[in-house]
N, C-alpha and C. Protein backbone atom coordinates (compact mmCIF):
# COMPACT_ATOMS: atom_id res chain seq x y z
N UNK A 1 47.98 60.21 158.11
CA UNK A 1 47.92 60.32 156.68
C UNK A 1 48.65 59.12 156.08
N UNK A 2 48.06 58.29 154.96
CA UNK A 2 48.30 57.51 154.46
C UNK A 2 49.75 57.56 153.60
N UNK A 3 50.39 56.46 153.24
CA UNK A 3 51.27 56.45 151.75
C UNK A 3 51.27 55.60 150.87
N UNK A 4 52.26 55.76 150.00
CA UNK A 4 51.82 54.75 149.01
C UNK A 4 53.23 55.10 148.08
N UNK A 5 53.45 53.74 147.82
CA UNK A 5 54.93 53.30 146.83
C UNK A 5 54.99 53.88 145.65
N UNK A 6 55.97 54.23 144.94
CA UNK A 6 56.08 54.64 143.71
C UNK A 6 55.53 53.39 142.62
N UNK A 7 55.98 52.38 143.18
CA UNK A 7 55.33 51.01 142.49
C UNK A 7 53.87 50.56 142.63
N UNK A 8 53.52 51.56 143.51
CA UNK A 8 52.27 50.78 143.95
C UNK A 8 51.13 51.63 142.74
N UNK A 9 52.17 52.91 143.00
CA UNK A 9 51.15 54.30 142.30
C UNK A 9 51.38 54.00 140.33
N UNK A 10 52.53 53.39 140.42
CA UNK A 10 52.80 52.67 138.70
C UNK A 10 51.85 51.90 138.44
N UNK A 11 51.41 51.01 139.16
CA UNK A 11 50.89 49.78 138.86
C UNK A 11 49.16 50.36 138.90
N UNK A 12 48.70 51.31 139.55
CA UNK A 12 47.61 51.78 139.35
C UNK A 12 47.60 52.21 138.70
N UNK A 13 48.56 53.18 138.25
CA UNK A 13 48.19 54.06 137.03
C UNK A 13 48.72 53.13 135.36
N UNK A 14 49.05 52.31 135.54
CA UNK A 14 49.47 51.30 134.39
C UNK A 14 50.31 51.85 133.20
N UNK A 15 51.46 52.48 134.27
CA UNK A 15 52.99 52.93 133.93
C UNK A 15 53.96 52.62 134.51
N UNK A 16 55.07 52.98 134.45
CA UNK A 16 55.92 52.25 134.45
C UNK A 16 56.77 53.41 135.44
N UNK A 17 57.49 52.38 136.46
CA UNK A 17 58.06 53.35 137.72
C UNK A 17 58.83 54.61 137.25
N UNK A 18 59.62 54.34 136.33
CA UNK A 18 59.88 55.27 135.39
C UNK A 18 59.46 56.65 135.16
N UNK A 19 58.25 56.43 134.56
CA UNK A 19 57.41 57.51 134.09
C UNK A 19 56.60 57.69 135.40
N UNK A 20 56.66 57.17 136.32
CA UNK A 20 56.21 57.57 137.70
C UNK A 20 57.28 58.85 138.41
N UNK A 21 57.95 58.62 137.84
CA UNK A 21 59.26 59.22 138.87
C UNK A 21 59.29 60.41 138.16
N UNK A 22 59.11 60.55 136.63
CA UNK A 22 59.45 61.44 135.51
C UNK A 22 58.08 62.38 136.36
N UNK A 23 56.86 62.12 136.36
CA UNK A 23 56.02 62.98 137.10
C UNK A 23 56.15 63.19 138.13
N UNK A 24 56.73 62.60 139.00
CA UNK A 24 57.10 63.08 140.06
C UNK A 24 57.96 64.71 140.00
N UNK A 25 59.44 64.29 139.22
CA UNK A 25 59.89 65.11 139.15
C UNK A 25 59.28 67.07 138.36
N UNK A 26 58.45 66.16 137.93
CA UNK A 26 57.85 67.65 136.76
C UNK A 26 56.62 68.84 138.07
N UNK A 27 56.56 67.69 139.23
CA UNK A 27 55.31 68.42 139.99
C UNK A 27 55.81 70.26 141.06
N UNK A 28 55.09 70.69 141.06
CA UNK A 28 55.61 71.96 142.37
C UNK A 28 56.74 71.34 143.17
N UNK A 29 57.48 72.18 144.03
CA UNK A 29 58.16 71.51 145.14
C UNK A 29 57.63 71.45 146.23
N UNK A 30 56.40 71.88 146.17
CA UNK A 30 55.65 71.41 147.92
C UNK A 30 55.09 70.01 147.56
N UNK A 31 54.99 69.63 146.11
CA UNK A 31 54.57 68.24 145.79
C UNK A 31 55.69 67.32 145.84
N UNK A 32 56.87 67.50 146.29
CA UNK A 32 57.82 66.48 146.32
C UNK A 32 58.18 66.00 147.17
N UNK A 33 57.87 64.48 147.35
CA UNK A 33 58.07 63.71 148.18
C UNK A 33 59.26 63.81 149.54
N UNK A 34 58.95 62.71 150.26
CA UNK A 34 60.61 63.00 150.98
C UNK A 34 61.01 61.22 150.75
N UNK A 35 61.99 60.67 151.04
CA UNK A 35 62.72 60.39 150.79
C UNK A 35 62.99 59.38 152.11
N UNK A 36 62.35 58.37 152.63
CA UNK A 36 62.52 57.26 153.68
C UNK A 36 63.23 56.50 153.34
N UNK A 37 64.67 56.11 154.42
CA UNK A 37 65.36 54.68 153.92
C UNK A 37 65.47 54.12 152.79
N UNK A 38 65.84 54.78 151.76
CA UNK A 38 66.33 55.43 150.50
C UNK A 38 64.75 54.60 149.60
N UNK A 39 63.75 55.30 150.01
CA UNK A 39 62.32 54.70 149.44
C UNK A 39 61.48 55.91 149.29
N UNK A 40 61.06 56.59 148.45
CA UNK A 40 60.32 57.47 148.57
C UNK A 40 58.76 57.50 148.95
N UNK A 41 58.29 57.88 149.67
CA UNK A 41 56.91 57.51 149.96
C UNK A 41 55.80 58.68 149.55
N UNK A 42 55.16 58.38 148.89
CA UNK A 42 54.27 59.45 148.23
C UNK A 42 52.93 59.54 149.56
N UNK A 43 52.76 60.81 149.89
CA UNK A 43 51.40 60.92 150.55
C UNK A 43 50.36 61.44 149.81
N UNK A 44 49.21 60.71 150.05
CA UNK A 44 48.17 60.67 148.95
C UNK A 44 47.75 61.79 148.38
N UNK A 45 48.27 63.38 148.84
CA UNK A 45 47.97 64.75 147.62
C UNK A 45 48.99 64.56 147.03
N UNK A 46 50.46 64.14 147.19
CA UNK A 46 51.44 63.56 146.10
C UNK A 46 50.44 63.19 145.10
N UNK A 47 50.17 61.87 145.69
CA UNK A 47 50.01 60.57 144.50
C UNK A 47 48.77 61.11 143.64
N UNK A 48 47.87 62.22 144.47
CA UNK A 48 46.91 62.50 143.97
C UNK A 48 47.33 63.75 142.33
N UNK A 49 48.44 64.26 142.79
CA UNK A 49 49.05 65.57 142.44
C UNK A 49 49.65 64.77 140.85
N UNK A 50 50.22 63.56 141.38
CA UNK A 50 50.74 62.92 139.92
C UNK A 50 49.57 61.91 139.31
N UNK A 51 48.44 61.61 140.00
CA UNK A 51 47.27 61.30 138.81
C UNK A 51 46.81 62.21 138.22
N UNK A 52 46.78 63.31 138.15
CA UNK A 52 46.34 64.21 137.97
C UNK A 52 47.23 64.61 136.67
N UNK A 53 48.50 64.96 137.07
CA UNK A 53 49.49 65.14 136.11
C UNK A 53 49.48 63.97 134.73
N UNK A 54 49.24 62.27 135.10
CA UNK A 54 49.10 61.53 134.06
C UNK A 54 47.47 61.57 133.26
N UNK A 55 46.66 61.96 134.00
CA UNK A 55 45.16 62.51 133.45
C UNK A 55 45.64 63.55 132.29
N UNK A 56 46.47 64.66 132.73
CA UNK A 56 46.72 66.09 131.30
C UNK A 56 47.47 65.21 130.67
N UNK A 57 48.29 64.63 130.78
CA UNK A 57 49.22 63.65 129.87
C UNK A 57 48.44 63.32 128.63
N UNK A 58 47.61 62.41 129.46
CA UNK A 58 46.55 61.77 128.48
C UNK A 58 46.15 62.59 127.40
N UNK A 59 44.81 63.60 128.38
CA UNK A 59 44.29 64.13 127.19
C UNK A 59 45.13 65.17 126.47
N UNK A 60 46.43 65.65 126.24
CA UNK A 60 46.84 66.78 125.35
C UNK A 60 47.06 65.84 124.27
N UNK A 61 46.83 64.27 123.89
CA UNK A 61 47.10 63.66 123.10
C UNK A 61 45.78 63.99 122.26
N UNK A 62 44.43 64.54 122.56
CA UNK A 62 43.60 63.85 122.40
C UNK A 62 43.31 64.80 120.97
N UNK A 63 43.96 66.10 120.60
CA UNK A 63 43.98 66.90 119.73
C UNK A 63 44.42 66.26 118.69
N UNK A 64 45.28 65.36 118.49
CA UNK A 64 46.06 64.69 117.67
C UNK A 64 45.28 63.45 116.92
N UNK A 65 43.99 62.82 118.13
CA UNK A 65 43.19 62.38 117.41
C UNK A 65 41.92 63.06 116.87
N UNK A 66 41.62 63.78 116.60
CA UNK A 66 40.68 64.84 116.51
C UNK A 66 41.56 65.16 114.83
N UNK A 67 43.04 65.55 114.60
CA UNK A 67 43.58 65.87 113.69
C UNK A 67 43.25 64.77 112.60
N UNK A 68 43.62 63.70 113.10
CA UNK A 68 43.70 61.93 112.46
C UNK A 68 42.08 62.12 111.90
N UNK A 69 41.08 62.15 113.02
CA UNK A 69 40.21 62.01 112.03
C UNK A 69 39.60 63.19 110.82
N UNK A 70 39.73 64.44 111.14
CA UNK A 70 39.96 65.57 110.08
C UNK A 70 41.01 64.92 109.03
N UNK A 71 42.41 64.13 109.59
CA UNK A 71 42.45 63.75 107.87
C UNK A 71 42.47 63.32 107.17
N UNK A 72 41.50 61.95 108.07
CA UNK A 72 40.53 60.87 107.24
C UNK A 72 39.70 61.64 106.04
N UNK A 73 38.85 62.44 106.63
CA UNK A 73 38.12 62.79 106.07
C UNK A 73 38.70 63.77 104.73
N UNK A 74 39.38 64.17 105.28
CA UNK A 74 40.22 64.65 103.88
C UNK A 74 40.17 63.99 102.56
N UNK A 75 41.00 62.71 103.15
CA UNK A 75 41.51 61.89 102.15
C UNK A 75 39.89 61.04 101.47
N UNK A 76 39.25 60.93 102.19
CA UNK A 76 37.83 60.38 101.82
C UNK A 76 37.56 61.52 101.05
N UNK A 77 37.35 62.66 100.94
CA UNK A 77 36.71 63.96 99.86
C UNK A 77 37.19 63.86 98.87
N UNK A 78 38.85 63.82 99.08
CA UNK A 78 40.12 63.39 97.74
C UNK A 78 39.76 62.43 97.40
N UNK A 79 39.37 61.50 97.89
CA UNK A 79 39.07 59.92 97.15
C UNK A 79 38.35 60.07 96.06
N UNK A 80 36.67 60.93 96.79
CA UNK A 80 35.51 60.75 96.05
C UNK A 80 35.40 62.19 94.81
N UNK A 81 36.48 63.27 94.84
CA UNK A 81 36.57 64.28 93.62
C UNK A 81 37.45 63.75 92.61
N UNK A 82 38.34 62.29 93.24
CA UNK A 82 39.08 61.58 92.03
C UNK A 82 38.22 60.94 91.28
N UNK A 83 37.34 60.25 91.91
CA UNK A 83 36.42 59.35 91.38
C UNK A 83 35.72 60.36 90.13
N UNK A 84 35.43 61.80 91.16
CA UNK A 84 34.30 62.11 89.79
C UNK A 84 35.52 63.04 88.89
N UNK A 85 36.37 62.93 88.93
CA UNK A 85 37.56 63.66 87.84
C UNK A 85 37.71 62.26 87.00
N UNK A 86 37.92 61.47 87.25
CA UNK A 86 37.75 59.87 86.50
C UNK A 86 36.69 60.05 85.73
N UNK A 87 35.16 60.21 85.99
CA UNK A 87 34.05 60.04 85.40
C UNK A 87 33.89 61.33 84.13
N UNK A 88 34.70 62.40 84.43
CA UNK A 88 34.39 63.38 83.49
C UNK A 88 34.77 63.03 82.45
N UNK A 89 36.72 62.41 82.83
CA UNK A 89 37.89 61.86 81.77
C UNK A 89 37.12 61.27 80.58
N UNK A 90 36.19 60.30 81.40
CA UNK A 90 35.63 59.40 80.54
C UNK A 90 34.81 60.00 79.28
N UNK A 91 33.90 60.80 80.21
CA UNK A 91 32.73 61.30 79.45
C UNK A 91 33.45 62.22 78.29
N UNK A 92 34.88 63.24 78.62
CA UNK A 92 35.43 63.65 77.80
C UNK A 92 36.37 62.67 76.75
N UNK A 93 36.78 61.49 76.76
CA UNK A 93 36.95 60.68 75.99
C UNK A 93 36.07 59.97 75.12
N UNK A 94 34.82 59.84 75.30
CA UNK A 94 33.73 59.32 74.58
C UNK A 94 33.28 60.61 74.12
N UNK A 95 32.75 62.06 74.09
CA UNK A 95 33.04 63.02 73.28
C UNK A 95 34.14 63.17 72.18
N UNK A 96 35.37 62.95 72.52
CA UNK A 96 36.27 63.24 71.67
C UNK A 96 36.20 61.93 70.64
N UNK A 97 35.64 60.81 70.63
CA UNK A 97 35.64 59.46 70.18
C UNK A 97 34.60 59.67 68.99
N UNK A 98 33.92 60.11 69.85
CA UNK A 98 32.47 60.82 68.62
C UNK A 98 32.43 61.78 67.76
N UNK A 99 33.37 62.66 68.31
CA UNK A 99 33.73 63.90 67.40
C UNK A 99 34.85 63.40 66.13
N UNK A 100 35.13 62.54 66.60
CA UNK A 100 36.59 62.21 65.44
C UNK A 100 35.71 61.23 64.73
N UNK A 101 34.81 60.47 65.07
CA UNK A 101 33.77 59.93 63.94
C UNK A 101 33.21 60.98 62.78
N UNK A 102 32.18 61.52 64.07
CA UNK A 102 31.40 62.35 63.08
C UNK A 102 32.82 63.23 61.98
N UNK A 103 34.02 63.49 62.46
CA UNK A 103 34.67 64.22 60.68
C UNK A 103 35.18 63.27 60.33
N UNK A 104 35.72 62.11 60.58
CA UNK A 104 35.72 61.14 59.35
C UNK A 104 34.47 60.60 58.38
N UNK A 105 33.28 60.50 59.24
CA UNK A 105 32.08 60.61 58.80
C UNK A 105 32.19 61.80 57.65
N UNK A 106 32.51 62.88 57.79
CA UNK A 106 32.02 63.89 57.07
C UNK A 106 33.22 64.35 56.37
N UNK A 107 34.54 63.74 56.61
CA UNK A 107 35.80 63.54 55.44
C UNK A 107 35.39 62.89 54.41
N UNK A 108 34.71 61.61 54.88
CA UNK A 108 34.54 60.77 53.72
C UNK A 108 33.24 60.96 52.83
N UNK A 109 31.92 61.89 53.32
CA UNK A 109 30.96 62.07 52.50
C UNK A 109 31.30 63.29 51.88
N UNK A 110 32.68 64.50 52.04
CA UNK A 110 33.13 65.12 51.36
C UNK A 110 33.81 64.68 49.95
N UNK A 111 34.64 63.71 50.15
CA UNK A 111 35.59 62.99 49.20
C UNK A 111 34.41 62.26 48.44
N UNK A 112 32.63 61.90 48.53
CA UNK A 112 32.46 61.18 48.09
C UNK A 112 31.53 62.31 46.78
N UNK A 113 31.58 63.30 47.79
CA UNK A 113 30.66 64.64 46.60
C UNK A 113 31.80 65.12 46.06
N UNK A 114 33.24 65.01 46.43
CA UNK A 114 34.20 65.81 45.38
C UNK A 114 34.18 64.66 44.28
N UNK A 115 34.08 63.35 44.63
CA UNK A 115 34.37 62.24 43.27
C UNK A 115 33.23 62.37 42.41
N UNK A 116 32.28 62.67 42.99
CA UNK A 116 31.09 62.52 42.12
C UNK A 116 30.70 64.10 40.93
N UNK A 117 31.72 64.65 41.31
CA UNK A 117 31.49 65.81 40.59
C UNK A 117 32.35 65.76 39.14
């Protein structure tokens, strides 16, 4: 049966001995290594046992992007009900623009039938 370095198994998995060791430590105890001339040597259901472990790593992240884009989309819905809350403002400002015409309009053709009387 084969082995393989804690460095060797870092460098495949493109982490850092560190976080090699950190899975190491998190695995069963029939998954834990032994311990050669102060070198630990992983045999390949080890090494297999901690790819495996950095594979769930991975994906429990993957909910988080799934969240990110739910709250893109959020903020895109919010974008586009501002937009049309903007467009009403308007339309209710050009109503109210017209309405304050039309009674000055009709202040002043009052004042013009009270003078004429």
């Amino acid at each position: 049966m084969g082995t393989i370095s804690i460095r060797e198994l870092a460098k495949e998995l493109g982490i850092s001995k560190q976080a090699t060791h950190k899975r190491m430590e998190q695995l069963l105890p029939e998954f834990q290594p032994e311990m050669v001339n102060s070198v630990y040597e992983l045999t390949l259901t080890i090494a297999d046992a901690i790819r495996v472990s950095k594979k769930q790593a991975t994906t429990v992240n993957q909910p988080h992007v799934y969240e990110v884009e739910a709250l893109n989309r959020q903020i895109s819905d919010l974008k586009e009900d501002k937009k049309q809350l903007y467009r009403q403002l308007d339309q209710y400002q050009k109503l109210l623009d017209q309405q304050q015409q039309l009674t000055l309009q009709a202040n002043q053709q009052i004042r013009r039938l009270q003078l004429s009387q």
